[in-house]
PDB file of N, CA and C in Angstrom:
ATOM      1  N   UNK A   1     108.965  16.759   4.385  1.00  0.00           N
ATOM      2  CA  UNK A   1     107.853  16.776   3.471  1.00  0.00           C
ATOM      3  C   UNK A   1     107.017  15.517   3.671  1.00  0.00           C
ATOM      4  N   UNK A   2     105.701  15.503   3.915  1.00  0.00           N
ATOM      5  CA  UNK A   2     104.993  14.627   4.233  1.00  0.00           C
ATOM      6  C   UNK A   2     104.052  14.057   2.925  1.00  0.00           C
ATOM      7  N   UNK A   3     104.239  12.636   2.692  1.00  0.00           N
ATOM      8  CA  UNK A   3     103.794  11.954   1.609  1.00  0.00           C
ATOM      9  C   UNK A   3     102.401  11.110   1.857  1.00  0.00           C
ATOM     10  N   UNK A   4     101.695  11.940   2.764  1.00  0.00           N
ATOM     11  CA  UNK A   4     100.617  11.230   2.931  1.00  0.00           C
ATOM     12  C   UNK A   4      99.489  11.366   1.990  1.00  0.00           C
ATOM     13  N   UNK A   5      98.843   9.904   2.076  1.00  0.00           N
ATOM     14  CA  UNK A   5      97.978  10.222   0.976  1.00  0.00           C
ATOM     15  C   UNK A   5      96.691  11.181   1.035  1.00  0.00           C
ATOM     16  N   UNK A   6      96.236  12.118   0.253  1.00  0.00           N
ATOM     17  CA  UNK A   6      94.864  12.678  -0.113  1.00  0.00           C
ATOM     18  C   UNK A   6      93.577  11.838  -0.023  1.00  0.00           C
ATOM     19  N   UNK A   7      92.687  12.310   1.141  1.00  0.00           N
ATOM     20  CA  UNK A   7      91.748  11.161   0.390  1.00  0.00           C
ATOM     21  C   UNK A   7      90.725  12.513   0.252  1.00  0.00           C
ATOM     22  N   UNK A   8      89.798  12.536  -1.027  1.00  0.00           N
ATOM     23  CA  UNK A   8      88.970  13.726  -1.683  1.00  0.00           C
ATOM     24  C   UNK A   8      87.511  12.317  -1.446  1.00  0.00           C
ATOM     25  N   UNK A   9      86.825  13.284  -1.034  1.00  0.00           N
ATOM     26  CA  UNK A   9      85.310  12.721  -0.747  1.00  0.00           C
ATOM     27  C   UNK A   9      84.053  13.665  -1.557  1.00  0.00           C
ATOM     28  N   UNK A  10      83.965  13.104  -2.458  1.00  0.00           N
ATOM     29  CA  UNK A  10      83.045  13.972  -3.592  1.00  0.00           C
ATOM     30  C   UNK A  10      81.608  13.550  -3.227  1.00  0.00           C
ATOM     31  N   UNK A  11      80.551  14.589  -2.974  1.00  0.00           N
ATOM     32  CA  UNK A  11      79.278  14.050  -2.820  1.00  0.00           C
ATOM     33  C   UNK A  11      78.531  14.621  -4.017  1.00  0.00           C
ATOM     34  N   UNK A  12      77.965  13.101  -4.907  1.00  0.00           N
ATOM     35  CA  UNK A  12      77.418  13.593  -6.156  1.00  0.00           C
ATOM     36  C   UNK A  12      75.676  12.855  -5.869  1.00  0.00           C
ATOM     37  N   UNK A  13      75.452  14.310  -6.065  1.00  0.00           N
ATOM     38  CA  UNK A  13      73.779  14.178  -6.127  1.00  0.00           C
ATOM     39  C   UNK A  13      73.337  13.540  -6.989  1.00  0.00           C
ATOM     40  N   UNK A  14      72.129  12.886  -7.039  1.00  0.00           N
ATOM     41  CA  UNK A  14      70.902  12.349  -8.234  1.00  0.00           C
ATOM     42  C   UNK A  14      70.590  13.502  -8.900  1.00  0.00           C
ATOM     43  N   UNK A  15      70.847  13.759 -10.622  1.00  0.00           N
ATOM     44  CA  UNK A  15      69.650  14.546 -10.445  1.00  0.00           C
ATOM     45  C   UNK A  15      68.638  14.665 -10.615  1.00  0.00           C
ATOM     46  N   UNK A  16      68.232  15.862 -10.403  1.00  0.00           N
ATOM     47  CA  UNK A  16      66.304  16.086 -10.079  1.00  0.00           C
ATOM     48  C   UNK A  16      65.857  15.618 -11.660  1.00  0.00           C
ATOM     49  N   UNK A  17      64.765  14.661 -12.467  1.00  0.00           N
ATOM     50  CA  UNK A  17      64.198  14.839 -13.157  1.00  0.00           C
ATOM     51  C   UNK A  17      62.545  15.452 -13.258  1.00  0.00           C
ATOM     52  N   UNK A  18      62.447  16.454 -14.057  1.00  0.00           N
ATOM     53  CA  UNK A  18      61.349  17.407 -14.294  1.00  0.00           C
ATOM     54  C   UNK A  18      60.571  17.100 -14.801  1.00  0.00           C
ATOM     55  N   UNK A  19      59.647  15.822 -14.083  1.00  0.00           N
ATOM     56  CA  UNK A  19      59.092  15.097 -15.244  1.00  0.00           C
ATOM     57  C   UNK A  19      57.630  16.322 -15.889  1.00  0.00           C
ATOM     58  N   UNK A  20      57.309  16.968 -14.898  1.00  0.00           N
ATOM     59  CA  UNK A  20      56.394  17.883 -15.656  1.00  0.00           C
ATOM     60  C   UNK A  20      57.074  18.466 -16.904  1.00  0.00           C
ATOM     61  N   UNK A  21      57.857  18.933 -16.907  1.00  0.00           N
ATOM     62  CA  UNK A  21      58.534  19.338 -18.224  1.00  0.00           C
ATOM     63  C   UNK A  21      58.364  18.461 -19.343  1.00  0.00           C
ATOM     64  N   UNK A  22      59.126  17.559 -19.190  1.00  0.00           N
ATOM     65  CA  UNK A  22      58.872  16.464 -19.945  1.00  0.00           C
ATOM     66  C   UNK A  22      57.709  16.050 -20.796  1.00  0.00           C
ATOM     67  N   UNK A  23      56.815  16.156 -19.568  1.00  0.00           N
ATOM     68  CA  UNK A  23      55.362  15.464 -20.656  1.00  0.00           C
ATOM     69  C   UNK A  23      54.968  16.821 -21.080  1.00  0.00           C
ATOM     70  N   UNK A  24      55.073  17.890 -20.818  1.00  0.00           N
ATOM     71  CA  UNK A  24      54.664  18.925 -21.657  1.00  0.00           C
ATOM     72  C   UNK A  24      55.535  19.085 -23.143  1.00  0.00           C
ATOM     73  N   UNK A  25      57.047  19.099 -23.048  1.00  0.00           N
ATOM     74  CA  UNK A  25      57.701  18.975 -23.771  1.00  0.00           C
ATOM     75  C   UNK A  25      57.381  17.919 -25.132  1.00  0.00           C
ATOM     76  N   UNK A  26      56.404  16.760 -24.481  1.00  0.00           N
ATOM     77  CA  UNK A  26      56.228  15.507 -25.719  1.00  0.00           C
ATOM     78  C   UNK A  26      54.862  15.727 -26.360  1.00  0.00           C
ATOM     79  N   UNK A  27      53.833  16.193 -25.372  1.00  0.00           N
ATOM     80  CA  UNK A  27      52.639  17.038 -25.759  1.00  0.00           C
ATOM     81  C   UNK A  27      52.731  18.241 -26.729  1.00  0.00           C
ATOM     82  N   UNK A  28      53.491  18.698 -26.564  1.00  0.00           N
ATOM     83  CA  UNK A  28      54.018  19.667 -27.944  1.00  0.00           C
ATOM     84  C   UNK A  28      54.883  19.392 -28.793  1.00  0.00           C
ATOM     85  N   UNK A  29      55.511  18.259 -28.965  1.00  0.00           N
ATOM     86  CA  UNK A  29      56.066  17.547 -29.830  1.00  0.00           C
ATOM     87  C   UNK A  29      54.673  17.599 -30.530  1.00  0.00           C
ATOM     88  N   UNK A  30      54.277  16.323 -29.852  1.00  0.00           N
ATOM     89  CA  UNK A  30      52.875  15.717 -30.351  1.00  0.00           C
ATOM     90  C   UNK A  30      51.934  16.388 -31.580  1.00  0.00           C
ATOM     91  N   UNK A  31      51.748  17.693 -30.920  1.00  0.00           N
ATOM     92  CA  UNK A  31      51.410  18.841 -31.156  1.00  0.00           C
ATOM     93  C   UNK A  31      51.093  19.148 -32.332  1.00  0.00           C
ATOM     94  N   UNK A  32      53.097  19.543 -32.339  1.00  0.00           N
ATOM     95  CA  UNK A  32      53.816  19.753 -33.353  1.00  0.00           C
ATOM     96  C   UNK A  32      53.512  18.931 -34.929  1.00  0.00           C
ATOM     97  N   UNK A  33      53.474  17.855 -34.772  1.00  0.00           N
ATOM     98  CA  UNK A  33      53.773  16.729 -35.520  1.00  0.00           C
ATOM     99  C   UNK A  33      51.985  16.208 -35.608  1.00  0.00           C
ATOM    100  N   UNK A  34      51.151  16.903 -35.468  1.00  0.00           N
ATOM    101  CA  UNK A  34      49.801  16.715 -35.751  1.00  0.00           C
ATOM    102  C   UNK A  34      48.925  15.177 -35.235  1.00  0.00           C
ATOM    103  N   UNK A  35      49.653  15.204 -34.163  1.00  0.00           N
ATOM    104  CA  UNK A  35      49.432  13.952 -33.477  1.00  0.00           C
ATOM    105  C   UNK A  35      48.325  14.005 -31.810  1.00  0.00           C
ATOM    106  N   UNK A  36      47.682  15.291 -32.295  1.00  0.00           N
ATOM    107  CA  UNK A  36      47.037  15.466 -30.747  1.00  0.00           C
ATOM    108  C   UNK A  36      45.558  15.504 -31.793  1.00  0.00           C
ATOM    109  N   UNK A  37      44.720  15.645 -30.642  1.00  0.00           N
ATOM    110  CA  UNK A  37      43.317  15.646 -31.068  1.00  0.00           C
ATOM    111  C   UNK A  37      43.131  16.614 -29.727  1.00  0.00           C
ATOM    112  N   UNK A  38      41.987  17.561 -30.033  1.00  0.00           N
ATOM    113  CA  UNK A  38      41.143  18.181 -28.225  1.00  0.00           C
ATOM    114  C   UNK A  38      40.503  18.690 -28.655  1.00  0.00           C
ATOM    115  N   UNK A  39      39.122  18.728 -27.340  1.00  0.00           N
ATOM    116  CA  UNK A  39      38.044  18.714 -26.997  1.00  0.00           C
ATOM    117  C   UNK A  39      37.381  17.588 -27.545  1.00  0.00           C
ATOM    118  N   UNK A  40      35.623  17.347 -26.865  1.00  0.00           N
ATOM    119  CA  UNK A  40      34.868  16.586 -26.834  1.00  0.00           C
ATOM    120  C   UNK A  40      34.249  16.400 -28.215  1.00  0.00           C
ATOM    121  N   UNK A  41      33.991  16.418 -28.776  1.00  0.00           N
ATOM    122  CA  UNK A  41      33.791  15.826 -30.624  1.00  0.00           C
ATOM    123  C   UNK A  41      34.943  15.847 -31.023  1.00  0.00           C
ATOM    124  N   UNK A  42      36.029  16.252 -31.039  1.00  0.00           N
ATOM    125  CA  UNK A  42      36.915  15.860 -31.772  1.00  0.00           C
ATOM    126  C   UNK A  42      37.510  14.507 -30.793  1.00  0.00           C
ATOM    127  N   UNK A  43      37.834  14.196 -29.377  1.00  0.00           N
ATOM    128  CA  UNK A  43      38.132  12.987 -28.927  1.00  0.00           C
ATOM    129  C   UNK A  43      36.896  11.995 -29.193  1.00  0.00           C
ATOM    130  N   UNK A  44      35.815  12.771 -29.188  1.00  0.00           N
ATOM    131  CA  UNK A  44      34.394  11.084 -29.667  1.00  0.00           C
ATOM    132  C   UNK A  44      34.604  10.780 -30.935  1.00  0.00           C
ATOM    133  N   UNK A  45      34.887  11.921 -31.869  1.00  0.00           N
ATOM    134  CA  UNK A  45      35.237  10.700 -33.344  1.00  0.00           C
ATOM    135  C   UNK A  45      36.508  10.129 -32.954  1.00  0.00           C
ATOM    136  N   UNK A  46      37.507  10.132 -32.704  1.00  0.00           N
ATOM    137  CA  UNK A  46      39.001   9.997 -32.887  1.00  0.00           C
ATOM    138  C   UNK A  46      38.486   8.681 -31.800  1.00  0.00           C
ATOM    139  N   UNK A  47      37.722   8.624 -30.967  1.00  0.00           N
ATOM    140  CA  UNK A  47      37.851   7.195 -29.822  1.00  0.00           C
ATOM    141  C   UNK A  47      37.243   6.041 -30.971  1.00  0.00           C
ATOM    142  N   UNK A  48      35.972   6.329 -31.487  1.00  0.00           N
ATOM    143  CA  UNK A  48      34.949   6.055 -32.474  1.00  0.00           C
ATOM    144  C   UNK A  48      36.109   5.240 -33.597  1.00  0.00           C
ATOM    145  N   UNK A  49      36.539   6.023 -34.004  1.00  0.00           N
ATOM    146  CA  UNK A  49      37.624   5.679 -35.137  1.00  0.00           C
ATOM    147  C   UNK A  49      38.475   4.435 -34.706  1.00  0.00           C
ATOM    148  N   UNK A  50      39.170   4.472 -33.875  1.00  0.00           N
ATOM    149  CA  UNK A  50      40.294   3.683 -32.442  1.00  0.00           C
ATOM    150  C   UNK A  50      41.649   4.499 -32.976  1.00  0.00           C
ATOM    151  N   UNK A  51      41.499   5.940 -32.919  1.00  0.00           N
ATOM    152  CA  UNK A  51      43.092   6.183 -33.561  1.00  0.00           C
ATOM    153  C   UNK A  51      43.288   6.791 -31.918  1.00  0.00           C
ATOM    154  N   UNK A  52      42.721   6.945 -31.031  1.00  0.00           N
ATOM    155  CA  UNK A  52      43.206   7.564 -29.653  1.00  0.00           C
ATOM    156  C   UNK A  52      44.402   6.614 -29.528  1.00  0.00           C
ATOM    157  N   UNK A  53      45.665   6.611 -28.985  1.00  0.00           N
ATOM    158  CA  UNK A  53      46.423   5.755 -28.072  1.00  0.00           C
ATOM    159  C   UNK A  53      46.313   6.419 -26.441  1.00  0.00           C
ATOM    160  N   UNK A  54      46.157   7.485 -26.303  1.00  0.00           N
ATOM    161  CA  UNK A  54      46.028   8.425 -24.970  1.00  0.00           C
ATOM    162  C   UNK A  54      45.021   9.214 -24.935  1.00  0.00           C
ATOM    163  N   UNK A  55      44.633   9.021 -23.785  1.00  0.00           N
ATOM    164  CA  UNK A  55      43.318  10.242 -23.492  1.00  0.00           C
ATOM    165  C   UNK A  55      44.244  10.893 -22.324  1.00  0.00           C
ATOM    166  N   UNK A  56      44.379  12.342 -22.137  1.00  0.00           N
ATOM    167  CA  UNK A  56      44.229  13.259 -21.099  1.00  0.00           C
ATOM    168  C   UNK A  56      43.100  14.201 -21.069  1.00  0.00           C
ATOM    169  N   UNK A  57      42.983  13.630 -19.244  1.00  0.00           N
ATOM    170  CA  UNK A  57      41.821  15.065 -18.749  1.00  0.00           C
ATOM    171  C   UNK A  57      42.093  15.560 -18.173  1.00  0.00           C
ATOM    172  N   UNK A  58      42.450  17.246 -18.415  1.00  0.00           N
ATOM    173  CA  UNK A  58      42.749  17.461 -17.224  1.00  0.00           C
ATOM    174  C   UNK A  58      41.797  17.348 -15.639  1.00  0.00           C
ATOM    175  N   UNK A  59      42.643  17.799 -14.557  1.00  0.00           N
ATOM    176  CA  UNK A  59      41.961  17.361 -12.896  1.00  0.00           C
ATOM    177  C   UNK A  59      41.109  18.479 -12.490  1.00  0.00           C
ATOM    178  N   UNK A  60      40.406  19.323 -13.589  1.00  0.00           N
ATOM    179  CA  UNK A  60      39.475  20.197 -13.505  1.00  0.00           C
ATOM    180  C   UNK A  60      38.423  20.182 -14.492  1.00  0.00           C
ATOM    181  N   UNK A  61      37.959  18.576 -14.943  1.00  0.00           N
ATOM    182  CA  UNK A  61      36.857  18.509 -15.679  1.00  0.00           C
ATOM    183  C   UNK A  61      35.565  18.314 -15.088  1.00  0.00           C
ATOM    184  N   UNK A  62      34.938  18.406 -15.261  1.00  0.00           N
ATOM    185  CA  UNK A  62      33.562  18.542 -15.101  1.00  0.00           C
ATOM    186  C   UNK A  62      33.010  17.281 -14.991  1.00  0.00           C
ATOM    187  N   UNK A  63      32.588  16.840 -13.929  1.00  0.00           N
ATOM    188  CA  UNK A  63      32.118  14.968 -13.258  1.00  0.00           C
ATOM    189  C   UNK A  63      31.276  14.629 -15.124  1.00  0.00           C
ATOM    190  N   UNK A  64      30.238  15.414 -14.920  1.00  0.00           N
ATOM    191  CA  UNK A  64      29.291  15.303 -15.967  1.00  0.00           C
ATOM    192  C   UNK A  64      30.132  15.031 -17.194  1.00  0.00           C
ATOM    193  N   UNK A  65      31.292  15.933 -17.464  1.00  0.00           N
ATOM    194  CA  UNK A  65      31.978  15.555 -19.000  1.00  0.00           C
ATOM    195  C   UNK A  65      32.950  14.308 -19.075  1.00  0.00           C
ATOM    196  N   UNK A  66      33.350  13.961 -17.832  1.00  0.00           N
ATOM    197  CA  UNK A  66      33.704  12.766 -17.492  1.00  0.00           C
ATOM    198  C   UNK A  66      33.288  11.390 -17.837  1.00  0.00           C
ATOM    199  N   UNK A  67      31.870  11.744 -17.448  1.00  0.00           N
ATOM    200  CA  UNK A  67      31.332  10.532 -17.334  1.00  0.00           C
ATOM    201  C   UNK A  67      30.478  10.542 -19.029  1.00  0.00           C
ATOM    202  N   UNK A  68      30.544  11.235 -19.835  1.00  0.00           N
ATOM    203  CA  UNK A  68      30.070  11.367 -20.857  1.00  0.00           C
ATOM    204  C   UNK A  68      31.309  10.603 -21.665  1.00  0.00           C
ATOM    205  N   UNK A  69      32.793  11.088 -21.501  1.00  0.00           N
ATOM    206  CA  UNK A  69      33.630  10.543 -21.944  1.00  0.00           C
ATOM    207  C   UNK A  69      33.971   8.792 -21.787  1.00  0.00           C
ATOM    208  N   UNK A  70      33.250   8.672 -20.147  1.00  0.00           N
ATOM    209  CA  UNK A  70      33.598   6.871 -19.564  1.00  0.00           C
ATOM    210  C   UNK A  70      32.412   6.117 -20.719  1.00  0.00           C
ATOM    211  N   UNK A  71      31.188   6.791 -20.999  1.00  0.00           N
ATOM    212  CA  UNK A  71      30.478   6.209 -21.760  1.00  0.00           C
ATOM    213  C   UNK A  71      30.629   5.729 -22.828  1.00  0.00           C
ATOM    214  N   UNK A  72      30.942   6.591 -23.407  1.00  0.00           N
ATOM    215  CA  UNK A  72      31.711   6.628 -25.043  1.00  0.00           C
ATOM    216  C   UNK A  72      32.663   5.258 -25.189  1.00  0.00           C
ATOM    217  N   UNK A  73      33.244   5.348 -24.196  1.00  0.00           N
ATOM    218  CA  UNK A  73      35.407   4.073 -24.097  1.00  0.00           C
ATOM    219  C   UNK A  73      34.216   2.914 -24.067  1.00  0.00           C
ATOM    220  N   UNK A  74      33.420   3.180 -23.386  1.00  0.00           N
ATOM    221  CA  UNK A  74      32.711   1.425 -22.693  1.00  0.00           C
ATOM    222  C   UNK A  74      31.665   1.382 -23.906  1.00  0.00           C
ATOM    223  N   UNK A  75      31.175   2.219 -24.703  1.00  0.00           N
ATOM    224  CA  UNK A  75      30.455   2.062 -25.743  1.00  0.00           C
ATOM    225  C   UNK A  75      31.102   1.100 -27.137  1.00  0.00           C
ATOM    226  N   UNK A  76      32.381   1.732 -27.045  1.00  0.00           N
ATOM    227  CA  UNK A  76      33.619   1.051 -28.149  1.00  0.00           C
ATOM    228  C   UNK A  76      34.027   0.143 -28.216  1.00  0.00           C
ATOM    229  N   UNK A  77      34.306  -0.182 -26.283  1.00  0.00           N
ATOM    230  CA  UNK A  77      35.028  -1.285 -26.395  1.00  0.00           C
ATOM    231  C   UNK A  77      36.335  -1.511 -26.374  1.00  0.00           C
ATOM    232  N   UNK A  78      37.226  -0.291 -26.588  1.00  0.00           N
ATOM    233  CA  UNK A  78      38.334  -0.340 -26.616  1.00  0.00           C
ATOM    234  C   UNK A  78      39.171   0.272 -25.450  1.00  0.00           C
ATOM    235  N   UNK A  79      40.364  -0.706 -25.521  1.00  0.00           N
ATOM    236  CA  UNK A  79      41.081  -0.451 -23.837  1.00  0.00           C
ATOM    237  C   UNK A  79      41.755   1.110 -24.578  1.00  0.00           C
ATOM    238  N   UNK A  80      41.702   1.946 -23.900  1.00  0.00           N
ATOM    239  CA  UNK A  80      42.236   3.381 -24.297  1.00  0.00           C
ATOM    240  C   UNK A  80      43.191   3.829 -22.601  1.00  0.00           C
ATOM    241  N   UNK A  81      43.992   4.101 -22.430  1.00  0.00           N
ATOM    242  CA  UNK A  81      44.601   4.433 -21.306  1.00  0.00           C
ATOM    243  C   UNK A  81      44.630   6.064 -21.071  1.00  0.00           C
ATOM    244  N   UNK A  82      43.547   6.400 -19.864  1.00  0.00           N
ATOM    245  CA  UNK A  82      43.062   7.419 -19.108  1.00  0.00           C
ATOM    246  C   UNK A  82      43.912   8.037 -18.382  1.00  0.00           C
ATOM    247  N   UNK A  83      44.696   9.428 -18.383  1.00  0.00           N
ATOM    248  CA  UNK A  83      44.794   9.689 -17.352  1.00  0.00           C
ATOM    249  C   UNK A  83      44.961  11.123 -17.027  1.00  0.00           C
ATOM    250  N   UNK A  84      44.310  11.697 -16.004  1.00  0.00           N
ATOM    251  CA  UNK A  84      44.544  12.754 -15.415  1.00  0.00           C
ATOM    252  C   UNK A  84      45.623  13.638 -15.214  1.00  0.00           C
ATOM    253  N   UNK A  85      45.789  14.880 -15.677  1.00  0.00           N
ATOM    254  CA  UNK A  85      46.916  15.547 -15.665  1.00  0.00           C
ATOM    255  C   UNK A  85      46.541  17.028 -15.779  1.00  0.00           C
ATOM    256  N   UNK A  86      47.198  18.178 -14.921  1.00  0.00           N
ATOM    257  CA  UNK A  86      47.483  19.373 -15.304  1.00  0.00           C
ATOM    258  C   UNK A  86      45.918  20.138 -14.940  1.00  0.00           C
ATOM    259  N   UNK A  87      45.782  21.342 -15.309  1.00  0.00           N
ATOM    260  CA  UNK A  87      44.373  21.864 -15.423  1.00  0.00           C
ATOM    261  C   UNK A  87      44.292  22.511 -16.714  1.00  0.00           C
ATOM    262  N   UNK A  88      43.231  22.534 -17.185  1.00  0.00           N
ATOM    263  CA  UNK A  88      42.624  23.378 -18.417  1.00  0.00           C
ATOM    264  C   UNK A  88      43.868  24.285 -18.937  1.00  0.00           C
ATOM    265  N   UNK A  89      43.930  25.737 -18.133  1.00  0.00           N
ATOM    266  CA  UNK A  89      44.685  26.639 -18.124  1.00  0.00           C
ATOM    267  C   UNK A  89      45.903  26.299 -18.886  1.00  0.00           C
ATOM    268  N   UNK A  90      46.596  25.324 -17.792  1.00  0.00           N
ATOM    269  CA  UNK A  90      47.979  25.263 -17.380  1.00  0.00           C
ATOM    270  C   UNK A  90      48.373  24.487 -18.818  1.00  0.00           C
ATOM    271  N   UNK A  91      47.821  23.494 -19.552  1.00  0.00           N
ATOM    272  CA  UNK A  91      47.961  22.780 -20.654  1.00  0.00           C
ATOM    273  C   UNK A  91      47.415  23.300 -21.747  1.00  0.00           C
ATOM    274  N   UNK A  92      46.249  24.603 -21.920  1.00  0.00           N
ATOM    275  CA  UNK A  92      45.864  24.443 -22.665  1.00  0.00           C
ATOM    276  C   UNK A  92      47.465  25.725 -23.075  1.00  0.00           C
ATOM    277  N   UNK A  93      47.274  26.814 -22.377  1.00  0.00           N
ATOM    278  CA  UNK A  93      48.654  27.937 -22.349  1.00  0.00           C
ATOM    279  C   UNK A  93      49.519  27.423 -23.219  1.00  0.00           C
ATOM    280  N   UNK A  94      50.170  25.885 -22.510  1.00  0.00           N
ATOM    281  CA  UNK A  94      51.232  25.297 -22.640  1.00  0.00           C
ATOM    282  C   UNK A  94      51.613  25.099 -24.153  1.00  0.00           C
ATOM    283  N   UNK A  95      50.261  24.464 -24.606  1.00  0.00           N
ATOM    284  CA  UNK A  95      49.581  24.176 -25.848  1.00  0.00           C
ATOM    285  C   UNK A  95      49.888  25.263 -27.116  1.00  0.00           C
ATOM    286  N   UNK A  96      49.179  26.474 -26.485  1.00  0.00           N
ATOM    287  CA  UNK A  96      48.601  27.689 -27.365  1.00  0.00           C
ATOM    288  C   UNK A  96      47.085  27.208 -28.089  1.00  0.00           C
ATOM    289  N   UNK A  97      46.515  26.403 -27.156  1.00  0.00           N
ATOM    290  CA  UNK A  97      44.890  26.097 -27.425  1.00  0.00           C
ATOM    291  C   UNK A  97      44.255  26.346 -27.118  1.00  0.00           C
ATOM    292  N   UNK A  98      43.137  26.616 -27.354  1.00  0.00           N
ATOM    293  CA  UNK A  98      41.511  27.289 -26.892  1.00  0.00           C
ATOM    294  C   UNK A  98      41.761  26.658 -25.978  1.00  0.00           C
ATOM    295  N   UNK A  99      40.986  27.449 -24.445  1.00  0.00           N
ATOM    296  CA  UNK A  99      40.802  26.386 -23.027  1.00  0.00           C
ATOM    297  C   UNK A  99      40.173  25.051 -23.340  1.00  0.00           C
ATOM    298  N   UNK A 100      40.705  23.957 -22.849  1.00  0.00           N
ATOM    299  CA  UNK A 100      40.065  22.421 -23.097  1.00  0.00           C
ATOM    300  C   UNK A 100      40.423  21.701 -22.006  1.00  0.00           C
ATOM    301  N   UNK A 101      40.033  20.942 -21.638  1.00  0.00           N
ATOM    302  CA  UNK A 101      39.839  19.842 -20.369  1.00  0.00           C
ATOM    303  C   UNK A 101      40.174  18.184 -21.283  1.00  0.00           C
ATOM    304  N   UNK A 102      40.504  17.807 -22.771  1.00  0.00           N
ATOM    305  CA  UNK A 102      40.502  16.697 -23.136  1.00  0.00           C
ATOM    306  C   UNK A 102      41.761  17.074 -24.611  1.00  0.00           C
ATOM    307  N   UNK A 103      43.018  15.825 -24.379  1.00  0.00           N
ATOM    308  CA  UNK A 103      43.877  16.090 -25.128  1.00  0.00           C
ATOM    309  C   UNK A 103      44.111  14.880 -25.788  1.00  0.00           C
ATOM    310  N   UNK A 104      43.656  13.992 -26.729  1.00  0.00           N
ATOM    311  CA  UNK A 104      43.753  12.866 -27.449  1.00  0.00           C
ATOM    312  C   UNK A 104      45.282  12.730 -28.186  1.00  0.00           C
ATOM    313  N   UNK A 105      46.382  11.738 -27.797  1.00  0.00           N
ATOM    314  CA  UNK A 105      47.374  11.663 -28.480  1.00  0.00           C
ATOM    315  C   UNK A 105      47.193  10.373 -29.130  1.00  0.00           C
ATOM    316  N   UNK A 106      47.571  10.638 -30.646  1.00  0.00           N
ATOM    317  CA  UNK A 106      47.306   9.726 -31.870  1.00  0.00           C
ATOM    318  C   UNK A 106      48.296   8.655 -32.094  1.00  0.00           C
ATOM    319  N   UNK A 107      49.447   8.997 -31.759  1.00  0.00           N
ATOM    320  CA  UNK A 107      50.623   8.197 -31.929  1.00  0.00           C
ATOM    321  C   UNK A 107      51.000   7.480 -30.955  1.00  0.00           C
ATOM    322  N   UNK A 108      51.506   6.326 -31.154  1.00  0.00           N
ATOM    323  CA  UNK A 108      52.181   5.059 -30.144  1.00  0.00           C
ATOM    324  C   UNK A 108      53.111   5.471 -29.304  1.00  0.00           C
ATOM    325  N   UNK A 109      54.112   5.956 -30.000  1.00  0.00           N
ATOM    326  CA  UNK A 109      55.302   6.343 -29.377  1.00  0.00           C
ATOM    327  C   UNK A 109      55.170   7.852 -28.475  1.00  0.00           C
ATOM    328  N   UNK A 110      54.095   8.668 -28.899  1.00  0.00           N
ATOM    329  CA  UNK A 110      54.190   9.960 -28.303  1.00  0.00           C
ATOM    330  C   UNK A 110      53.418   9.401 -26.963  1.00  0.00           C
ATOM    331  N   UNK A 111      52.154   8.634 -27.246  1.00  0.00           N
ATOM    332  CA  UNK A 111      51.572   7.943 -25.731  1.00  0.00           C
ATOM    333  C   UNK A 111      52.523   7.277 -25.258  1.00  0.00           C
ATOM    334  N   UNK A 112      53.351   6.450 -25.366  1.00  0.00           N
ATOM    335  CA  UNK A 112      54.277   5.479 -24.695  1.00  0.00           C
ATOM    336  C   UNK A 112      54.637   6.372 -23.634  1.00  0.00           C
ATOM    337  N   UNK A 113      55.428   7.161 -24.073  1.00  0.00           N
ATOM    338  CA  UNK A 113      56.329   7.944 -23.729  1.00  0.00           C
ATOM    339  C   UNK A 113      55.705   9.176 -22.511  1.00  0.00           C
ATOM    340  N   UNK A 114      54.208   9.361 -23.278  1.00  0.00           N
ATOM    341  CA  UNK A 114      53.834  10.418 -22.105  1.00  0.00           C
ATOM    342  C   UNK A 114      53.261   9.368 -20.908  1.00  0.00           C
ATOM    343  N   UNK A 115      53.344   8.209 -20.960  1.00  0.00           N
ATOM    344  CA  UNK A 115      52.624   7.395 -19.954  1.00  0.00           C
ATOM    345  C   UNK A 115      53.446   7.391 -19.271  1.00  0.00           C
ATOM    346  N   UNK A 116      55.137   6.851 -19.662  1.00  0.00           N
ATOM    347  CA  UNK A 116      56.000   6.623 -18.862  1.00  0.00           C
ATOM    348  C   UNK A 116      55.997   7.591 -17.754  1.00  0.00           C
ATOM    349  N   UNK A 117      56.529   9.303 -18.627  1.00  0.00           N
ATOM    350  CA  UNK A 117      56.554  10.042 -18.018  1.00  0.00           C
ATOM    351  C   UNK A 117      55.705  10.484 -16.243  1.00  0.00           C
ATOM    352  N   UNK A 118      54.499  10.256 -16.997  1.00  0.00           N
ATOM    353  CA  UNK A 118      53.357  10.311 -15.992  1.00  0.00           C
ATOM    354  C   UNK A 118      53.299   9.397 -15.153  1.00  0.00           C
ATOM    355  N   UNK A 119      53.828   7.926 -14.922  1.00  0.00           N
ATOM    356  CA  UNK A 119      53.684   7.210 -14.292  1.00  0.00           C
ATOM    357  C   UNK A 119      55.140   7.098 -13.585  1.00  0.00           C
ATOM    358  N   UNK A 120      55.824   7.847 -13.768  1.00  0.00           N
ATOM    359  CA  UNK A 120      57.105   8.240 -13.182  1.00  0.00           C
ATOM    360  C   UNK A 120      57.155   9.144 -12.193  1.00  0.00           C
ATOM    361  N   UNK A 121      56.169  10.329 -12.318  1.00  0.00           N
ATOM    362  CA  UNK A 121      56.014  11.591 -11.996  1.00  0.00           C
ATOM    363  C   UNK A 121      55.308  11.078 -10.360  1.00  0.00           C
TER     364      UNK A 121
END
């Protein structure tokens, strides 16, 4: 009977994180919890005000509504953190919102969190 030793070689993967999931998942938190703002008058008062912590556009807006929006931030004055994500469709679906290209999140912690995400992604 042979007492040699076993050697077991386990290969353990990373796993995959979904970060798209994710920020959709906190966007409907957000949502949820009455912490989003969208479309264009409702993000110009809410920037106006300074309750934005996040602006999303989605990467199918319109140069022109863009730059209507860059006007507005530089009109205020206030550092607001921009960023591009998703298309109309795909977020607004996600949502259950009228089609929109602009998603204002109100809360600290729900922006924190979708920044991370996004800047992870």
């Amino acid at each position: 009977m042979s007492h040699a030793k076993k050697h077991y070689v386990f290969n353990i993967e990373e796993p995959v994180i979904d970060y798209e999931k994710k920020i959709i998942t906190m966007i409907q938190f957000a949502r949820k919890a009455g912490q989003i703002v969208y479309g264009f008058e409702a993000m110009k008062k809410n920037v106006i005000n300074g309750r934005i912590r996040l602006l999303l556009l989605t990467k199918d807006i319109s140069q022109n509504t863009k730059d209507k929006i860059m006007r507005i931030m530089q009109a205020v004055e206030i550092e607001i953190p921009v960023k591009e994500y998703s298309t109309q469709q795909e977020l607004s679906t996600a949502l259950g919102l009228p089609l929109t290209c602009i998603i204002g999140i109100l809360d600290n912690n729900f922006a924190g969190k979708i920044l991370n995400y996004i800047n992870s992604n």
